[in-house]
N, C-alpha and C. Protein backbone atom coordinates (compact mmCIF):
# COMPACT_ATOMS: atom_id res chain seq x y z
N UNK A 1 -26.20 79.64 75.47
CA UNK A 1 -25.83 81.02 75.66
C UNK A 1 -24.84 81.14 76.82
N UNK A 2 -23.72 81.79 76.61
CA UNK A 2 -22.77 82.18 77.56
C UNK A 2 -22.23 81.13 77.89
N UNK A 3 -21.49 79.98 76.91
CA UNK A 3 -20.77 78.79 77.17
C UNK A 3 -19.27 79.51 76.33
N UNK A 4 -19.26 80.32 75.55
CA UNK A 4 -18.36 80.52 74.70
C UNK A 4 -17.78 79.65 73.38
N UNK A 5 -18.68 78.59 73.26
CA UNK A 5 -18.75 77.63 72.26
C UNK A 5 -19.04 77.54 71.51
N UNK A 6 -18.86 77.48 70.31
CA UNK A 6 -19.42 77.06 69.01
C UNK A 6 -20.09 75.96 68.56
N UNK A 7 -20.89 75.95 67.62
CA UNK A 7 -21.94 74.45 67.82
C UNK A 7 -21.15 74.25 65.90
N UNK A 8 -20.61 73.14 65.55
CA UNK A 8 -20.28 72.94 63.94
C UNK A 8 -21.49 71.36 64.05
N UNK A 9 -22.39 71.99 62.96
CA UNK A 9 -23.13 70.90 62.50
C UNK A 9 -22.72 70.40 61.51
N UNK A 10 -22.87 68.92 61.53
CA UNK A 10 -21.92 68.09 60.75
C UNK A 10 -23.57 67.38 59.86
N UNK A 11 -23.43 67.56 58.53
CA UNK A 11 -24.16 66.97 57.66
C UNK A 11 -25.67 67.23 58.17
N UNK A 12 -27.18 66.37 57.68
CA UNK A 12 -28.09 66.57 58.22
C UNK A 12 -28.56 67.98 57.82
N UNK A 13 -30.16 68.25 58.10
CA UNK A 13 -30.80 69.41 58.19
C UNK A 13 -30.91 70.40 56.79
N UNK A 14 -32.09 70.87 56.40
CA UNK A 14 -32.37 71.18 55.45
C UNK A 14 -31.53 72.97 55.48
N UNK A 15 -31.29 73.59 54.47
CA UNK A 15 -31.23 74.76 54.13
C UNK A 15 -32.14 75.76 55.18
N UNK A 16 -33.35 75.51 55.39
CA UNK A 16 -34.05 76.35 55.75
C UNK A 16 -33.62 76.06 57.49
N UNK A 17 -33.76 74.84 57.88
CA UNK A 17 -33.54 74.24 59.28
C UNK A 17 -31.81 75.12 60.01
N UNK A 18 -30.73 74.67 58.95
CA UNK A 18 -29.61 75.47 59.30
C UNK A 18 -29.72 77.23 59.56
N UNK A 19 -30.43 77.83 58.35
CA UNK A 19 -30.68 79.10 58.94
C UNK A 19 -31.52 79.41 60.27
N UNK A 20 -32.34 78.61 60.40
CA UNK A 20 -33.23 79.05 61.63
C UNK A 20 -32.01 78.50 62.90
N UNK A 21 -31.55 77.29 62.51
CA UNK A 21 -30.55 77.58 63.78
C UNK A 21 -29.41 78.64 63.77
N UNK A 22 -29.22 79.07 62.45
CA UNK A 22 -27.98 79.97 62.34
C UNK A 22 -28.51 80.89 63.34
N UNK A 23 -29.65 81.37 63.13
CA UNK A 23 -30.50 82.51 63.66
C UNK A 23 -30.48 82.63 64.80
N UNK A 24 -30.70 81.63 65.11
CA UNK A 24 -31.53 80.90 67.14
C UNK A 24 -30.06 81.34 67.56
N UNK A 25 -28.73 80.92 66.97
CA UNK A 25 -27.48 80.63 67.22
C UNK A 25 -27.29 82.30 67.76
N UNK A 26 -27.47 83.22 66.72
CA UNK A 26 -26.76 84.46 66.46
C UNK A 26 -27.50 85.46 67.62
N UNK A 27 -28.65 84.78 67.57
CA UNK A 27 -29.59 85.94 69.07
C UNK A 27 -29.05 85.75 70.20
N UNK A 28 -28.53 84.45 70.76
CA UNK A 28 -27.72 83.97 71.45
C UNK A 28 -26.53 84.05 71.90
N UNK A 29 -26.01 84.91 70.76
CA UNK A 29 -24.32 84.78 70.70
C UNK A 29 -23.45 83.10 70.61
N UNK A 30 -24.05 82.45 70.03
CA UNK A 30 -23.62 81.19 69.35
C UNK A 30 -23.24 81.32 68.01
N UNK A 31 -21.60 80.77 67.62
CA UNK A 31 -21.79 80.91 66.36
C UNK A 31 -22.27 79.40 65.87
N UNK A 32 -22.91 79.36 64.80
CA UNK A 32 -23.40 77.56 64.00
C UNK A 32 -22.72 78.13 62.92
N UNK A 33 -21.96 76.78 62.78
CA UNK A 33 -21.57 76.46 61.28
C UNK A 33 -22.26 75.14 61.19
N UNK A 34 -22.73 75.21 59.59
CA UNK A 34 -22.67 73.56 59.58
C UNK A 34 -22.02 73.30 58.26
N UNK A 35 -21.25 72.12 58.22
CA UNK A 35 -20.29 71.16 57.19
C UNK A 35 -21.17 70.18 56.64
N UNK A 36 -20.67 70.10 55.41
CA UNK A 36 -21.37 68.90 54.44
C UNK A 36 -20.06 68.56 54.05
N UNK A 37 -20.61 67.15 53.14
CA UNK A 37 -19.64 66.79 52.71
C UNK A 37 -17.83 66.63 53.01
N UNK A 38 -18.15 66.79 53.58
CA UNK A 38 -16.48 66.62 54.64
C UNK A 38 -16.23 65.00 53.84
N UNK A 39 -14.71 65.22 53.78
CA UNK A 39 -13.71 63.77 53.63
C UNK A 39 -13.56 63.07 55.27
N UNK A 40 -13.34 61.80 55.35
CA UNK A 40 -13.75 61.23 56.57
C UNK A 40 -12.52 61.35 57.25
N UNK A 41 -11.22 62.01 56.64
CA UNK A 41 -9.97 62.77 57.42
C UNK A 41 -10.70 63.68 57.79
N UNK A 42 -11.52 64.55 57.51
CA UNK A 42 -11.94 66.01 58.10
C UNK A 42 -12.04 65.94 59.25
N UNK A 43 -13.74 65.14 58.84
CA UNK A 43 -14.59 64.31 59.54
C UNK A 43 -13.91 64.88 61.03
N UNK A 44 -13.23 63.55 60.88
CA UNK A 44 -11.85 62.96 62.18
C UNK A 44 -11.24 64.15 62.79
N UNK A 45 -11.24 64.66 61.97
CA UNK A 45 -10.43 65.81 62.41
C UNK A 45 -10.99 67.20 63.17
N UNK A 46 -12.32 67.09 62.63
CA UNK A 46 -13.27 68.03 63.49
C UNK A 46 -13.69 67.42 64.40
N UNK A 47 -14.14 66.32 64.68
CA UNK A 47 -14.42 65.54 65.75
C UNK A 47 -13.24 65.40 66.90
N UNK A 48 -12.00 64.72 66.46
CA UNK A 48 -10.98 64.89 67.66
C UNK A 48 -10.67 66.24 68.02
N UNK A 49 -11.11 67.52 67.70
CA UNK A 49 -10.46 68.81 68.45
C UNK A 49 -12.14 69.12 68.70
N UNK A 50 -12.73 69.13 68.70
CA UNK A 50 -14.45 69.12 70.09
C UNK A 50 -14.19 69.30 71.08
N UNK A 51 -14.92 69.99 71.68
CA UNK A 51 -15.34 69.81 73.45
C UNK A 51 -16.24 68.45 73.22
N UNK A 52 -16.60 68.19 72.42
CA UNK A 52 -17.84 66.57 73.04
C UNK A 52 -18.53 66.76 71.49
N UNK A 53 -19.16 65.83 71.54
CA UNK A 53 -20.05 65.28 70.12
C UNK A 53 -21.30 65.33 70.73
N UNK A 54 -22.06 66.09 70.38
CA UNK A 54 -23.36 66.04 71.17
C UNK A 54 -24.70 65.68 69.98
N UNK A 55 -25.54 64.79 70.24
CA UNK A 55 -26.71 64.34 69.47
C UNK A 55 -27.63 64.55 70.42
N UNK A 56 -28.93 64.69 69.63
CA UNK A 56 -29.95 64.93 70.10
C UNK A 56 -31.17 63.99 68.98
N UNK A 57 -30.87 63.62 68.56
CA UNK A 57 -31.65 62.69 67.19
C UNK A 57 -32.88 62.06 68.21
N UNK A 58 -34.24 62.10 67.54
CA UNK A 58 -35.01 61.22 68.27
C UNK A 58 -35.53 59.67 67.63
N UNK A 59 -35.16 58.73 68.37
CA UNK A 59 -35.69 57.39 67.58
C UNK A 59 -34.24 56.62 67.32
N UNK A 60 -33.30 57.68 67.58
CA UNK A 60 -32.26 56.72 67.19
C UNK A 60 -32.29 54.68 67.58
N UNK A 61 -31.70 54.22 66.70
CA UNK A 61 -31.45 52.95 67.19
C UNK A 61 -30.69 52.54 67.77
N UNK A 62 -29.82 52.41 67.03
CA UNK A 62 -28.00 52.45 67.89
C UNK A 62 -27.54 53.85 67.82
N UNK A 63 -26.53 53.53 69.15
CA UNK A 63 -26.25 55.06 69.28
C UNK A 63 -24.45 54.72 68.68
N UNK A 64 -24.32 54.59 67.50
CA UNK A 64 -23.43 54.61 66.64
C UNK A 64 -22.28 56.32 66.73
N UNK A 65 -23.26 56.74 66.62
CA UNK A 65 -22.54 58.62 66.63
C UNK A 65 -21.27 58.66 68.09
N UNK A 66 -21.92 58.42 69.16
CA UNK A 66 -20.94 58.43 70.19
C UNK A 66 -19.62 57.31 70.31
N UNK A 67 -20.03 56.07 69.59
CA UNK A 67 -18.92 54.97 69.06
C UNK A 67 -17.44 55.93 68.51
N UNK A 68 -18.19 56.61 67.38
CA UNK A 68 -17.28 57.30 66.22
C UNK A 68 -16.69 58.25 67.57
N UNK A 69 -17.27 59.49 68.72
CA UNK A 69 -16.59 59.96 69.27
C UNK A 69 -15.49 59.40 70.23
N UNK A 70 -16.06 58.53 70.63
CA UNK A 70 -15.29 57.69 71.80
C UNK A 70 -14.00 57.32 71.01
N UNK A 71 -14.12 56.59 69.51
CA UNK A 71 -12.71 56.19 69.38
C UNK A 71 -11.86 57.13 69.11
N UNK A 72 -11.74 58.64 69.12
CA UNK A 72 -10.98 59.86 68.72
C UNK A 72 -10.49 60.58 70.37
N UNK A 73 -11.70 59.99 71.40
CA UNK A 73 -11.37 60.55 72.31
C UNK A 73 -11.99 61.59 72.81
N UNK A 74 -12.88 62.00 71.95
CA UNK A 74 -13.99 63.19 72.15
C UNK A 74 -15.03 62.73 72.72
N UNK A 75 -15.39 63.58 74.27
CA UNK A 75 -16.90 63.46 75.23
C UNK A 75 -18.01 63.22 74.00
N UNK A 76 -18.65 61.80 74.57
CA UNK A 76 -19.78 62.12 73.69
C UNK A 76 -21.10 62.24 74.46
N UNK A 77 -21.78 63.68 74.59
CA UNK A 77 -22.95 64.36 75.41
C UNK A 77 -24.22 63.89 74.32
N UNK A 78 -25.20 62.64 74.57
CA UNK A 78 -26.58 62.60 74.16
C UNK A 78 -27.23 62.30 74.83
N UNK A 79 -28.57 62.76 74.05
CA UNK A 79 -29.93 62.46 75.01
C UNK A 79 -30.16 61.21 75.24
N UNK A 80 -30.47 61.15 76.30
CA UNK A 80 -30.78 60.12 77.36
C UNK A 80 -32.39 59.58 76.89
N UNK A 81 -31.80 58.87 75.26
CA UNK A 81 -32.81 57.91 74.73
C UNK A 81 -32.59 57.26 73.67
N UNK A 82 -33.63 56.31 73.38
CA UNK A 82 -33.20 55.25 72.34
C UNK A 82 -31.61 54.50 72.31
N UNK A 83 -31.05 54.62 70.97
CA UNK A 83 -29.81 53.84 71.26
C UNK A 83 -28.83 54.22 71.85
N UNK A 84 -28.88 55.65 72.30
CA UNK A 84 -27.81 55.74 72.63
C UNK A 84 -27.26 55.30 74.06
N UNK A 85 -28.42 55.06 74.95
CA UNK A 85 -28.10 54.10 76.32
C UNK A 85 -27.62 53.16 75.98
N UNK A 86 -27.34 52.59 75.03
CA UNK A 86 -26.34 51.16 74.46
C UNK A 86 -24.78 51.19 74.60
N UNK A 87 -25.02 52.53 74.61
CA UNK A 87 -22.90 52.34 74.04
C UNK A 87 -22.68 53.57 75.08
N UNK A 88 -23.60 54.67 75.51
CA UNK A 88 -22.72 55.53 76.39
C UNK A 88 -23.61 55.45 77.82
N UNK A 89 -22.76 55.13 78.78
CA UNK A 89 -22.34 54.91 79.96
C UNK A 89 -22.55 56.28 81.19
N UNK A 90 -23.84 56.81 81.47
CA UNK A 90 -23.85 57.79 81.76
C UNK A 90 -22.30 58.71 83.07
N UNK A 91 -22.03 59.38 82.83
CA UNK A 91 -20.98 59.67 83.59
C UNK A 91 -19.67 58.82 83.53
N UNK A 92 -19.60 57.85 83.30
CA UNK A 92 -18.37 57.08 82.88
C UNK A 92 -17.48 57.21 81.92
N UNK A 93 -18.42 57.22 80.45
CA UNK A 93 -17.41 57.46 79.39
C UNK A 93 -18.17 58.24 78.69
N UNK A 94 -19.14 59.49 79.03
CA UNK A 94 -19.48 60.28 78.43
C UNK A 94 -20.89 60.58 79.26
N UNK A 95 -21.78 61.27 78.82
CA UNK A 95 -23.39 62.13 79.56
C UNK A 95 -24.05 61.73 79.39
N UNK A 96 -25.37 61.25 79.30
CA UNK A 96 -26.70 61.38 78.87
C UNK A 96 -27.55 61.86 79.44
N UNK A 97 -28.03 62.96 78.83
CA UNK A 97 -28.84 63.84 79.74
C UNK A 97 -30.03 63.93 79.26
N UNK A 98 -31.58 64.73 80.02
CA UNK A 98 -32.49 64.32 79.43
C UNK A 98 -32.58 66.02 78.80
N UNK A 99 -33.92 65.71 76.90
CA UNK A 99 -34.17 65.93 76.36
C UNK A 99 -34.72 67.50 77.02
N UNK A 100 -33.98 68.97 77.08
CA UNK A 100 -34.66 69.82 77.48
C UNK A 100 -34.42 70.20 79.05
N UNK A 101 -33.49 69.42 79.48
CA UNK A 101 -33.21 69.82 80.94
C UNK A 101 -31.86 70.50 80.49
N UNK A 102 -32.15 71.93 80.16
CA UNK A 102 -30.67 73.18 79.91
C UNK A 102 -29.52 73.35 80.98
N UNK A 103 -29.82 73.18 82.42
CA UNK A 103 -29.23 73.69 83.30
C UNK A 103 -27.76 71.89 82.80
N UNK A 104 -28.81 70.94 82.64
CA UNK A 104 -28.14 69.46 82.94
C UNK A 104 -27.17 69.29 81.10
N UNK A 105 -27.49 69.87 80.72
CA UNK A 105 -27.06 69.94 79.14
C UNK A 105 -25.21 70.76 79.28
N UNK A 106 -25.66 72.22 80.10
CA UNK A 106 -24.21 73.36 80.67
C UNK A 106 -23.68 72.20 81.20
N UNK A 107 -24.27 71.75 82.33
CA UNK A 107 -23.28 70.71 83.04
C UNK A 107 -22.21 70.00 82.31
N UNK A 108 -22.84 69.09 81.46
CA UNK A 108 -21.95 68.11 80.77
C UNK A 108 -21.02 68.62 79.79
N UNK A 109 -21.92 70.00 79.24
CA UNK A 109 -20.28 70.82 78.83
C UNK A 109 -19.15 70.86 79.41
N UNK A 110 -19.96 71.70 80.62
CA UNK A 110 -18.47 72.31 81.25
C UNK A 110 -17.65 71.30 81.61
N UNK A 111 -18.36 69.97 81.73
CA UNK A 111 -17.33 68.59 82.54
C UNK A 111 -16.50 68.00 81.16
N UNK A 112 -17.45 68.22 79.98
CA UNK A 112 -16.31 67.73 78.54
C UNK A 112 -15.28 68.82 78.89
N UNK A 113 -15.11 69.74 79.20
CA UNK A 113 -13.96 70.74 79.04
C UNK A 113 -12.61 70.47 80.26
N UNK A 114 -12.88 69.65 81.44
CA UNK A 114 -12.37 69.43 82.22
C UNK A 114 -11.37 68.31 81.95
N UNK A 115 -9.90 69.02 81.72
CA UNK A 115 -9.00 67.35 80.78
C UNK A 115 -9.03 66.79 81.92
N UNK A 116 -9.42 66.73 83.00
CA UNK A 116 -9.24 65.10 83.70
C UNK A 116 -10.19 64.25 83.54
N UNK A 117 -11.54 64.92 83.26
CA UNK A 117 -12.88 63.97 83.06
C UNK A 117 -12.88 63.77 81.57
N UNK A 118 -12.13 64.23 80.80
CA UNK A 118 -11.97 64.08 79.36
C UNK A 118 -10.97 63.04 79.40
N UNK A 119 -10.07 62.61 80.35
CA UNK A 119 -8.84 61.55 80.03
C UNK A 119 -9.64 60.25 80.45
N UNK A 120 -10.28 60.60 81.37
CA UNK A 120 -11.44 59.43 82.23
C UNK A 120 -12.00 58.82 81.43
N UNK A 121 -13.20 59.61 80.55
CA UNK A 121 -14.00 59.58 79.70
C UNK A 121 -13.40 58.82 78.68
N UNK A 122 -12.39 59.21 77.93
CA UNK A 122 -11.70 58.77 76.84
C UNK A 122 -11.13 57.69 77.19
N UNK A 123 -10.65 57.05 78.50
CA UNK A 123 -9.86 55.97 78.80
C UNK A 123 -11.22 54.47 79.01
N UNK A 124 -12.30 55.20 79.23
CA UNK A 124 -13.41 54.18 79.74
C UNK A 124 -14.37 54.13 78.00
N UNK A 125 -14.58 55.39 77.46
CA UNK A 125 -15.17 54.91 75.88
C UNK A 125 -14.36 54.07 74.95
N UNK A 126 -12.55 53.60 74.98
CA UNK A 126 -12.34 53.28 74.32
C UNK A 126 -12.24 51.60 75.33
N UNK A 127 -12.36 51.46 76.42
CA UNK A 127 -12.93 49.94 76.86
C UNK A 127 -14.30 49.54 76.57
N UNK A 128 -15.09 51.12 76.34
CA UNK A 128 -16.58 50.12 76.29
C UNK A 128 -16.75 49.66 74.66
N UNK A 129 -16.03 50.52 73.46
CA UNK A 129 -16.33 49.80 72.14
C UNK A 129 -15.82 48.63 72.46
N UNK A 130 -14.18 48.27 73.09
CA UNK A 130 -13.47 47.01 72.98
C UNK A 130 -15.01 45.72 73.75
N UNK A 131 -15.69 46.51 75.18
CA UNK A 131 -16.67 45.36 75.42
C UNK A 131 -17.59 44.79 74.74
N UNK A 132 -17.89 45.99 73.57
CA UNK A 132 -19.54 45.90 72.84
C UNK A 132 -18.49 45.30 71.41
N UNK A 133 -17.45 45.02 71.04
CA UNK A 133 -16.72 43.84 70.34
C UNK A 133 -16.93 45.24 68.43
N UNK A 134 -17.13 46.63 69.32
CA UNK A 134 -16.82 47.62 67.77
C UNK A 134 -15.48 47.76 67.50
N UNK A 135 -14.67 47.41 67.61
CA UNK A 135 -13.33 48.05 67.40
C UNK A 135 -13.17 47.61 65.70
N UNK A 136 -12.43 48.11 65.09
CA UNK A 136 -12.06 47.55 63.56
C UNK A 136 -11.78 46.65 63.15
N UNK A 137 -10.74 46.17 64.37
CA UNK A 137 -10.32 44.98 64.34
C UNK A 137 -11.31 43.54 63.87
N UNK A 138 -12.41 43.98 65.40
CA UNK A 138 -13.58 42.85 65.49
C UNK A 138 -14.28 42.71 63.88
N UNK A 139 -14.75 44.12 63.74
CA UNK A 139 -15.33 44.18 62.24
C UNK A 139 -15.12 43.67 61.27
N UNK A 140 -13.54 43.56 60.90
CA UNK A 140 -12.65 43.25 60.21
C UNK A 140 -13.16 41.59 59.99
N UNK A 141 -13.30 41.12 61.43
CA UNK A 141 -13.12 39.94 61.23
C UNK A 141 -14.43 39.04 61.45
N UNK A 142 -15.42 39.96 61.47
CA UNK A 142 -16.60 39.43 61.17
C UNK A 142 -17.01 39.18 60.17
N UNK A 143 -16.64 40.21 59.19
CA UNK A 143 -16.82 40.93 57.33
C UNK A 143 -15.96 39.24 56.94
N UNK A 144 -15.14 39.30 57.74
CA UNK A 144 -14.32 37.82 56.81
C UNK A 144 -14.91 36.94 57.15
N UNK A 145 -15.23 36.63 58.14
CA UNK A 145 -16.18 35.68 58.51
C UNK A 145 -17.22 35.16 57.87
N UNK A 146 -17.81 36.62 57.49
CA UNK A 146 -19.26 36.37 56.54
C UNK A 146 -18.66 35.95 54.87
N UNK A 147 -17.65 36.55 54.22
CA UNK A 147 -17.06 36.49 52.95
C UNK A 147 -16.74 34.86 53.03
N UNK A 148 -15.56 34.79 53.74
CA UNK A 148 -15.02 33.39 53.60
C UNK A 148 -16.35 32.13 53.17
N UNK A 149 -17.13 31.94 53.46
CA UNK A 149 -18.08 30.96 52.92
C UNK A 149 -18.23 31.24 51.13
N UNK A 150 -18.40 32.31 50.71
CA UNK A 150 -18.53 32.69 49.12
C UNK A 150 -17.49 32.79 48.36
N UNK A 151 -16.07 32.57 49.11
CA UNK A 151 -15.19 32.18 48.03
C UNK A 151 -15.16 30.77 47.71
């Protein structure tokens, strides 16, 4: 409330789950949209114009979701659990904040909105996929790696 932001939920969540957040959203003065089915240009495309990619998933394993933000350049703000301590770097190349602390949640907004901590951010998430060996490239050449024996 009173960030002036819009929340676009991307895939996930039942019919009934989206309205109750539509709801939660609208008492608030939040607008929620949420997207299905998006082409993975969209995708990309809603993701690189964000203030931040924010997850909240519990149990995650890898924190894969903030990978996908980091390489577009978009803050990626998640909870400070499971996989996502793997790949985001608290304050370095994106937030992790804990589960329900609101005041610490505004924070990391307002700092995704700040283009110097957004150039920071974006300059240090796209060294940490290159450290953790995600880039396409690497992929690329793992996938061959594994193929080349079966031809």
């Amino acid at each position: 409330s009173g960030s002036n932001l819009n929340l676009v939920v991307i895939g996930g969540g039942s019919a009934e789950e989206i309205e109750q957040l539509q709801a939660y959203g609208k008492k608030n003065g939040v607008v929620v949209m949420a997207l299905s089915g998006l082409s993975s240009e969209a995708m990309r495309s809603v993701l690189r114009n964000s203030v931040a990619v924010v997850g909240l998933a519990h149990g995650e394993a890898f924190g894969l979701t903030p990978i996908e933000a980091m390489a577009l350049g978009t803050p990626p703000i998640f909870v400070n659990e499971g996989g996502y301590r793997e790949t985001v770097v608290d304050g370095t190349n994106g937030r992790l904040v804990k589960r329900g602390d609101f005041a610490s949640w505004k924070v990391a907004l307002d700092q995704a909105q700040e283009q110097e901590t957004r150039a920071v951010w974006a300059e240090a998430g796209l060294a940490r996929i290159e450290e953790l060996g995600l880039t396409p490239e690497r992929h690329a050449q793992r996938l061959v790696d594994k193929l080349r024996p079966l031809l």
